[in-house]
Protein backbone atom coordinates (compact mmCIF):
# COMPACT_ATOMS: atom_id res chain seq x y z
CA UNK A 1 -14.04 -0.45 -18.81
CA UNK A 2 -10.35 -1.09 -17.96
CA UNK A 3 -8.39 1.77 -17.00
CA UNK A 4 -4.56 1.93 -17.37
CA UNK A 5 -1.94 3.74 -16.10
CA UNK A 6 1.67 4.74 -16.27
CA UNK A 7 3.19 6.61 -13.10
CA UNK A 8 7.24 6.93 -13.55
CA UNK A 9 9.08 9.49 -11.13
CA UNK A 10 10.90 12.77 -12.74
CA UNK A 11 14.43 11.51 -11.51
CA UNK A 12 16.00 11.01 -15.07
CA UNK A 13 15.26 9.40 -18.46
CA UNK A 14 13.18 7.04 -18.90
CA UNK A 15 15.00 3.87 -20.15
CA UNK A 16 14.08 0.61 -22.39
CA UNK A 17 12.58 -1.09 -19.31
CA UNK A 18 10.43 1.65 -18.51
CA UNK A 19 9.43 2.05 -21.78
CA UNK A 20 8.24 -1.60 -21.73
CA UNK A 21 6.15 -0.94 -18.96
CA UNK A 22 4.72 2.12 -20.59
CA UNK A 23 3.80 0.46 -23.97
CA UNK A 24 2.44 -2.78 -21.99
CA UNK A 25 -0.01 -1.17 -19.80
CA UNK A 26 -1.13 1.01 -23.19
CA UNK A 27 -1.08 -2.37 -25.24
CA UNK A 28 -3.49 -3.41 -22.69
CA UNK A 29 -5.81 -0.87 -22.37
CA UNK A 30 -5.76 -0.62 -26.14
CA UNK A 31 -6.98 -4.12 -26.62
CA UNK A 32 -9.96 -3.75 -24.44
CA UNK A 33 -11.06 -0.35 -25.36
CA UNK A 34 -10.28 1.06 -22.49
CA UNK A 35 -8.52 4.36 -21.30
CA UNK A 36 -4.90 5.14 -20.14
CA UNK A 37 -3.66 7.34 -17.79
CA UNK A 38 0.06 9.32 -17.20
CA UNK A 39 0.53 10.75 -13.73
CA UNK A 40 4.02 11.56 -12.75
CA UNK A 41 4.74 10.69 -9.16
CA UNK A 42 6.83 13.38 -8.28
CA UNK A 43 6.13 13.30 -4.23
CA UNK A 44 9.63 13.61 -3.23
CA UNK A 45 10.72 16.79 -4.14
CA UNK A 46 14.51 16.95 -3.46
CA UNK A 47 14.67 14.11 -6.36
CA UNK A 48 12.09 14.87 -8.55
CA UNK A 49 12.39 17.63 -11.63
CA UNK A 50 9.47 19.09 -13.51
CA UNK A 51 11.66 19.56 -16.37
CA UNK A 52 12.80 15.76 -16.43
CA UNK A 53 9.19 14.81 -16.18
CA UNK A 54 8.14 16.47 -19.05
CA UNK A 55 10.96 15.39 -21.25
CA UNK A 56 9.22 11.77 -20.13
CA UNK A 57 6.04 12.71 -21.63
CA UNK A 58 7.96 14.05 -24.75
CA UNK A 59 9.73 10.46 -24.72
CA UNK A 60 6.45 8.82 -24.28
CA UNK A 61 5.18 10.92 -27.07
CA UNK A 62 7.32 9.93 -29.83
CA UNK A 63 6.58 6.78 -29.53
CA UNK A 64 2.69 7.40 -29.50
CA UNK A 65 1.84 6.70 -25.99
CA UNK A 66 -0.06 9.65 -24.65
CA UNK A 67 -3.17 10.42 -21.58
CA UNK A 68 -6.42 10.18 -22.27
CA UNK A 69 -6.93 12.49 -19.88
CA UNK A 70 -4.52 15.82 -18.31
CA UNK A 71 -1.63 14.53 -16.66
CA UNK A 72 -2.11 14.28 -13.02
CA UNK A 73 1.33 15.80 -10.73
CA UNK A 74 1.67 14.47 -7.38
CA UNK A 75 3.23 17.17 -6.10
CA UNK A 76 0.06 19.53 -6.74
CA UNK A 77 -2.40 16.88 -4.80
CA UNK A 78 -0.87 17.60 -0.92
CA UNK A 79 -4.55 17.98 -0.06
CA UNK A 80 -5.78 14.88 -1.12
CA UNK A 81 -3.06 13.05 0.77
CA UNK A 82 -3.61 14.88 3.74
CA UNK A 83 -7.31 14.41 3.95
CA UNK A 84 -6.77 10.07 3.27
CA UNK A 85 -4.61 10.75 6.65
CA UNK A 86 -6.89 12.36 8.69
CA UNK A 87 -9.28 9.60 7.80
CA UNK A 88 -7.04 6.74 9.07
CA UNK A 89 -6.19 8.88 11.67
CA UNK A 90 -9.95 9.02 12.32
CA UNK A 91 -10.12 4.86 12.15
CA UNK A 92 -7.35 4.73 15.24
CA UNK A 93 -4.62 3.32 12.48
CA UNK A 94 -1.67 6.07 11.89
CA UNK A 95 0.92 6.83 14.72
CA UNK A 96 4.07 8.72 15.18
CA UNK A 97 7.43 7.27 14.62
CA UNK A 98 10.63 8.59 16.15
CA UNK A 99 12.90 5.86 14.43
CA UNK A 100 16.29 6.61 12.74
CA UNK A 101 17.54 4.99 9.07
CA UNK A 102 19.78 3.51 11.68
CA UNK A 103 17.32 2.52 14.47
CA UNK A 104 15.57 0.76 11.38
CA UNK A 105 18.74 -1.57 10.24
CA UNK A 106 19.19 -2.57 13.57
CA UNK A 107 15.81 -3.52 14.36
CA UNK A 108 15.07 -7.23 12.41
CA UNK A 109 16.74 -9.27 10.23
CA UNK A 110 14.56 -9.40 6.57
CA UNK A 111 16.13 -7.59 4.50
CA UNK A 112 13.62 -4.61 2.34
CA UNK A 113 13.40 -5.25 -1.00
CA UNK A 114 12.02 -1.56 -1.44
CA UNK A 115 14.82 0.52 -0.47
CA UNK A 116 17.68 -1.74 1.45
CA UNK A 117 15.97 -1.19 4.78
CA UNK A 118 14.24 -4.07 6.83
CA UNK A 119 10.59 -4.25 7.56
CA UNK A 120 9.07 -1.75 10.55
CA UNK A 121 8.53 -4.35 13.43
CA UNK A 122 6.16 -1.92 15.10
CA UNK A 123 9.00 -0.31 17.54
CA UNK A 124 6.90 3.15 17.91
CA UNK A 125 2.90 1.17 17.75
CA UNK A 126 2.10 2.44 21.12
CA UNK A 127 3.36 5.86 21.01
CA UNK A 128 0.53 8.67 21.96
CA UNK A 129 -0.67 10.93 18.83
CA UNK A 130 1.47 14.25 17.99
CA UNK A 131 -0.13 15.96 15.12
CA UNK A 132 1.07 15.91 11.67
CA UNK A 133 4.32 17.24 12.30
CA UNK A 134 5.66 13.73 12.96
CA UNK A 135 7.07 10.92 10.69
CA UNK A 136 3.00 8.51 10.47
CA UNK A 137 2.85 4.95 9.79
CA UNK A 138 -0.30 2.95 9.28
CA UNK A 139 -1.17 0.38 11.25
CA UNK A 140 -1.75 -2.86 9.18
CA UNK A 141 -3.65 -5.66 10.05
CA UNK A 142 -1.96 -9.01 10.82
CA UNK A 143 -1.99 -12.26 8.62
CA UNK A 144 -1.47 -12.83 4.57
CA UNK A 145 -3.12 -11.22 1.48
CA UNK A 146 -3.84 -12.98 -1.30
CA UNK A 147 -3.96 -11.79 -4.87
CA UNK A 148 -3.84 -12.48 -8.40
CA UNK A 149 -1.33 -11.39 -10.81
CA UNK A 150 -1.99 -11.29 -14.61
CA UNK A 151 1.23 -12.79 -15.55
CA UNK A 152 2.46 -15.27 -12.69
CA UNK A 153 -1.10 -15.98 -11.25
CA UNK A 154 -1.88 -16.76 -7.62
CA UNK A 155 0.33 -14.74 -4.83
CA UNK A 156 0.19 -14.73 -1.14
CA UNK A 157 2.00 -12.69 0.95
CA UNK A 158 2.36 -11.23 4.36
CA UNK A 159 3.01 -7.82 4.43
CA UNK A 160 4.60 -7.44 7.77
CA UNK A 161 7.21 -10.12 6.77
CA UNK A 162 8.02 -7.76 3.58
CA UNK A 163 7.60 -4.02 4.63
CA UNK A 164 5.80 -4.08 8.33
CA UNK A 165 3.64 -0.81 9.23
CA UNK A 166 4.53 1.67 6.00
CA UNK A 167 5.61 5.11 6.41
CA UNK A 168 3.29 7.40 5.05
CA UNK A 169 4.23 10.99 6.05
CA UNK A 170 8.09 11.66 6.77
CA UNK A 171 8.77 13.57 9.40
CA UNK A 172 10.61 16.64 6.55
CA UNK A 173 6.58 17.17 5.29
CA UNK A 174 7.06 14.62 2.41
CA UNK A 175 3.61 12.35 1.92
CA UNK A 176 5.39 8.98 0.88
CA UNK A 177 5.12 6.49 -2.05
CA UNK A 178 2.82 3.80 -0.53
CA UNK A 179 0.04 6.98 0.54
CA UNK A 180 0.10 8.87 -2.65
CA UNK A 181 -0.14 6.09 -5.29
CA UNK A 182 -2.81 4.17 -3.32
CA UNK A 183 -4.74 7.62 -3.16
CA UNK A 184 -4.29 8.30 -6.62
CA UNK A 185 -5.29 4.91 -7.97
CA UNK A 186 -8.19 5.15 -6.23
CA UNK A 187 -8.96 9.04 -7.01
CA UNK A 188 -8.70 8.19 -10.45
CA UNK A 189 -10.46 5.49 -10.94
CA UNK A 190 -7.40 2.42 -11.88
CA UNK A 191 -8.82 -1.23 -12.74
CA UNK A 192 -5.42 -2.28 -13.89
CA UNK A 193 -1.50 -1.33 -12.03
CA UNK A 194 0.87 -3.07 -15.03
CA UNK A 195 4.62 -2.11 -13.51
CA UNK A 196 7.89 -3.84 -12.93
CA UNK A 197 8.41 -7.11 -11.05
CA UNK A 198 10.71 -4.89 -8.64
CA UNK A 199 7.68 -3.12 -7.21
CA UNK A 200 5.64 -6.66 -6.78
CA UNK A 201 7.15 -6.96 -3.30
CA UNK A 202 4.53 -3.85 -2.13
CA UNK A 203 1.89 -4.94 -3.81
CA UNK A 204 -0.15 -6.51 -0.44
CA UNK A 205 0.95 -3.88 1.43
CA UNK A 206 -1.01 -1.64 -0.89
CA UNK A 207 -3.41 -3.88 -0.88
CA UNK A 208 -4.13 -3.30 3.11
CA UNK A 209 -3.90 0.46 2.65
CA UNK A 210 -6.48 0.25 0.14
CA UNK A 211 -8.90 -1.65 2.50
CA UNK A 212 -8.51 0.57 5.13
CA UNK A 213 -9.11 3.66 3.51
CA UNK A 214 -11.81 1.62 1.76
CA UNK A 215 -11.06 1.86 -2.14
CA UNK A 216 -11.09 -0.78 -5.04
CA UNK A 217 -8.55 -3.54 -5.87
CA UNK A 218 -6.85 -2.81 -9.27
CA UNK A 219 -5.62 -5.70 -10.92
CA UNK A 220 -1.93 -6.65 -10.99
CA UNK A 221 0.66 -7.24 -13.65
CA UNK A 222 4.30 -6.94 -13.14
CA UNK A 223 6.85 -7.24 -15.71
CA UNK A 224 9.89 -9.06 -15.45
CA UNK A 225 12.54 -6.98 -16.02
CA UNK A 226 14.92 -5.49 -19.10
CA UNK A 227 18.54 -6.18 -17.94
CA UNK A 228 21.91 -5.44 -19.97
CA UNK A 229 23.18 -8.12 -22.44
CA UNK A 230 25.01 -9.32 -19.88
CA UNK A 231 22.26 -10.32 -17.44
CA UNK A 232 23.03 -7.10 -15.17
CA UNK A 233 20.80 -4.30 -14.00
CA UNK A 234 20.69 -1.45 -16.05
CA UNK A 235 21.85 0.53 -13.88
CA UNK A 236 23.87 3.41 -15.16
CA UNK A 237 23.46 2.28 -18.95
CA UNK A 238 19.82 3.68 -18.24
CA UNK A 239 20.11 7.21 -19.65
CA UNK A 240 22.12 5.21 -22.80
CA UNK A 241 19.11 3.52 -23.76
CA UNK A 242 16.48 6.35 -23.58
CA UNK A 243 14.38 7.44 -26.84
CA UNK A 244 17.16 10.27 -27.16
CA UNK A 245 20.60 8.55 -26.51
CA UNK A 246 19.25 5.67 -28.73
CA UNK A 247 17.84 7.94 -31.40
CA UNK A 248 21.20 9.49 -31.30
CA UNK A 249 22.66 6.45 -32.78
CA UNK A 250 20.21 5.98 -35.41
CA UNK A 251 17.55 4.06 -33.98
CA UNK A 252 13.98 4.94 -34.41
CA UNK A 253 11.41 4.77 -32.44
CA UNK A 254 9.65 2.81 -34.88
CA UNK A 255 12.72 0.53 -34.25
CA UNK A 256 12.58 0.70 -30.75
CA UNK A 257 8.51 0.03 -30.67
CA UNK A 258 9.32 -3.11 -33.17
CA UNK A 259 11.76 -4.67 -30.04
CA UNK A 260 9.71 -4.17 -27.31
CA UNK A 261 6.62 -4.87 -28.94
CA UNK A 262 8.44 -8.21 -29.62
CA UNK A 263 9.26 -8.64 -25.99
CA UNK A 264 5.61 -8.47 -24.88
CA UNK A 265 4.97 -11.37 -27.45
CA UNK A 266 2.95 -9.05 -30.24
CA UNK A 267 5.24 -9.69 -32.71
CA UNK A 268 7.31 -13.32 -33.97
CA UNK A 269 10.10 -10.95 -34.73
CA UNK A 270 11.58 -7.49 -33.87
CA UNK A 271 10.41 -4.99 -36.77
CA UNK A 272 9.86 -1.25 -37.43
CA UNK A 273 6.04 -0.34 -36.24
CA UNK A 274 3.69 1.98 -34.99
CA UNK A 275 2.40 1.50 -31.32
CA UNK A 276 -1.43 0.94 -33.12
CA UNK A 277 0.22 -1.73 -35.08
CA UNK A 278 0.87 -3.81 -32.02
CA UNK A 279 -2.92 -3.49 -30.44
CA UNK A 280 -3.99 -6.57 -32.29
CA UNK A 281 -1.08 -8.75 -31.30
CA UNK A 282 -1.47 -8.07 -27.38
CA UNK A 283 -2.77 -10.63 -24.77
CA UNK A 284 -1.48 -11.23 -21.54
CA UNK A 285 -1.34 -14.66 -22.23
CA UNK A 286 1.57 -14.69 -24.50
CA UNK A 287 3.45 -11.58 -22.32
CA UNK A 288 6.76 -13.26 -20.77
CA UNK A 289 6.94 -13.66 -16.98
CA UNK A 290 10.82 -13.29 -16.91
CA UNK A 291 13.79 -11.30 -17.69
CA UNK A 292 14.66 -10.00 -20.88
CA UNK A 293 17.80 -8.53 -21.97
CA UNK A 294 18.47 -5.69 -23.89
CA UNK A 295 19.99 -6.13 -27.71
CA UNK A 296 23.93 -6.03 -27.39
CA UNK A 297 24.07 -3.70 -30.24
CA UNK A 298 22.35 -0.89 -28.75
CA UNK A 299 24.48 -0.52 -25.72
């Protein structure tokens, strides 16, 4: 059985291009009879809200997209990240690094899609073990990763060429994004990671964290992305086109399901409908691979 999930971070509102994400990994669990999931990755505290994640799940809500099971909080599963740790600590694969944001820039010449930094080169690999009061990467092995991606099909890449050795635990107590969702995709039981085609640059990376702490391959999906009319990020104009701000100016989420169920290719045109009325409609076959761009009139 195919098992879905949705894991945004409780910075702010969720906008249209989240949304899309949302409804398409629901659309396809849906369609299959499987289950869905909502866990809020809220592992780095300083950013992350508990109040602004749960006016996500009242967002998600309105427009009928709810778990099928409690809602799982990062920030209350420390333990769980700690143990998956001490087991690759165990296999010989985490060590300390001492490097700087700025040590990092000035260290090789890819840029990071991730976060603006460049890939780890492996500056602090033979560094002795500290304990877990240090900043811990994992060791990853060398060579490409191949894997298939529901909407653009056959990928290969090599994860030291994109992020190097991950950081896992920062050195201010923090487990890191690449540990916990590996951990919890695993924990939980995900067959299927549907998210944006920004995150698609990680996705072998994961891939060798999952092998060495020895869980399942999901299967992949990302999304192109929703941009402004004009072809721009969102950016700023994200908390503009959340379920509020837009329902503010009179559009319904009815209205707002009609659009992006149109987007993912369930619908010929954009009209008012329930999320169940777009089950039927859904196949990954007619999802777009690219860009889409957000109607003028509602920004």
């Amino acid at each position: 059985m195919l098992l879905g999930r949705f894991a945004p971070s409780p910075t702010g509102v969720l906008h249209l291009g989240n949304l899309r994400t949302a409804l398409a990994s629901w659309l396809s669990a849906r369609a299959t009879g499987g289950r869905w999931l909502l866990r809020m990755e809220d592992v780095d505290g300083p950013r992350c809200r508990r109040d602004l994640g749960e006016a996500q799940l009242r967002d998600l809500a309105a427009l009928g997209l709810t778990s099928d099971e409690p809602v799982a909080w990062q920030s209350d599963r420390s333990a769980v990240y700690r143990e998956a740790l001490e087991r690759l600590h165990g296999a010989g694969s985490l060590y300390p690094c001492a490097c700087t944001r700025k040590d990092l820039q000035l260290l090789a010449s890819a840029p990071h899609s991730e976060d603006g930094l460049r890939p780890y080169p492996g500056r602090c690999r033979g560094r002795s073990w500290e304990g877990f009061d240090r900043a811990l990467r994992v060791r990853l092995p060398e060579g490409p990763v191949a894997w298939e991606d529901r909407l653009t099909g056959p990928q290969v890449d090599d994860p030291a060429a994109l992020t190097g050795d991950p950081l896992l635990f920062r050195r201010d107590g923090c487990f890191a994004y690449h540990l916990a969702v590996v951990v919890d995709d695993g924990a939980q039981g995900v067959t299927e990671v549907v998210r944006g085609a920004d995150l698609r640059s990680v996705t072998a990376t994961q891939i060798r964290l999952q092998e060495a702490l020895g869980l399942p391959r999901p299967a992949y999906a990302h999304l192109g992305l929703v941009m402004a009319p004009d072809g721009s990020r969102l950016g700023k104009r994200a908390g503009a086109l959340g379920v509020g701000a837009l329902g503010a100016r009179g559009i319904s989420p009815e209205e707002m399901l009609g659009w992006l169920g149109w987007s993912l290719g369930c619908l010929d045109q954009p009209e008012a409908c329930r999320a169940e009325d777009l089950v039927q409609g859904f196949d990954w076959a007619r999802v777009p691979a690219g860009e889409i761009r957000v109607p003028g009139a509602w920004t």
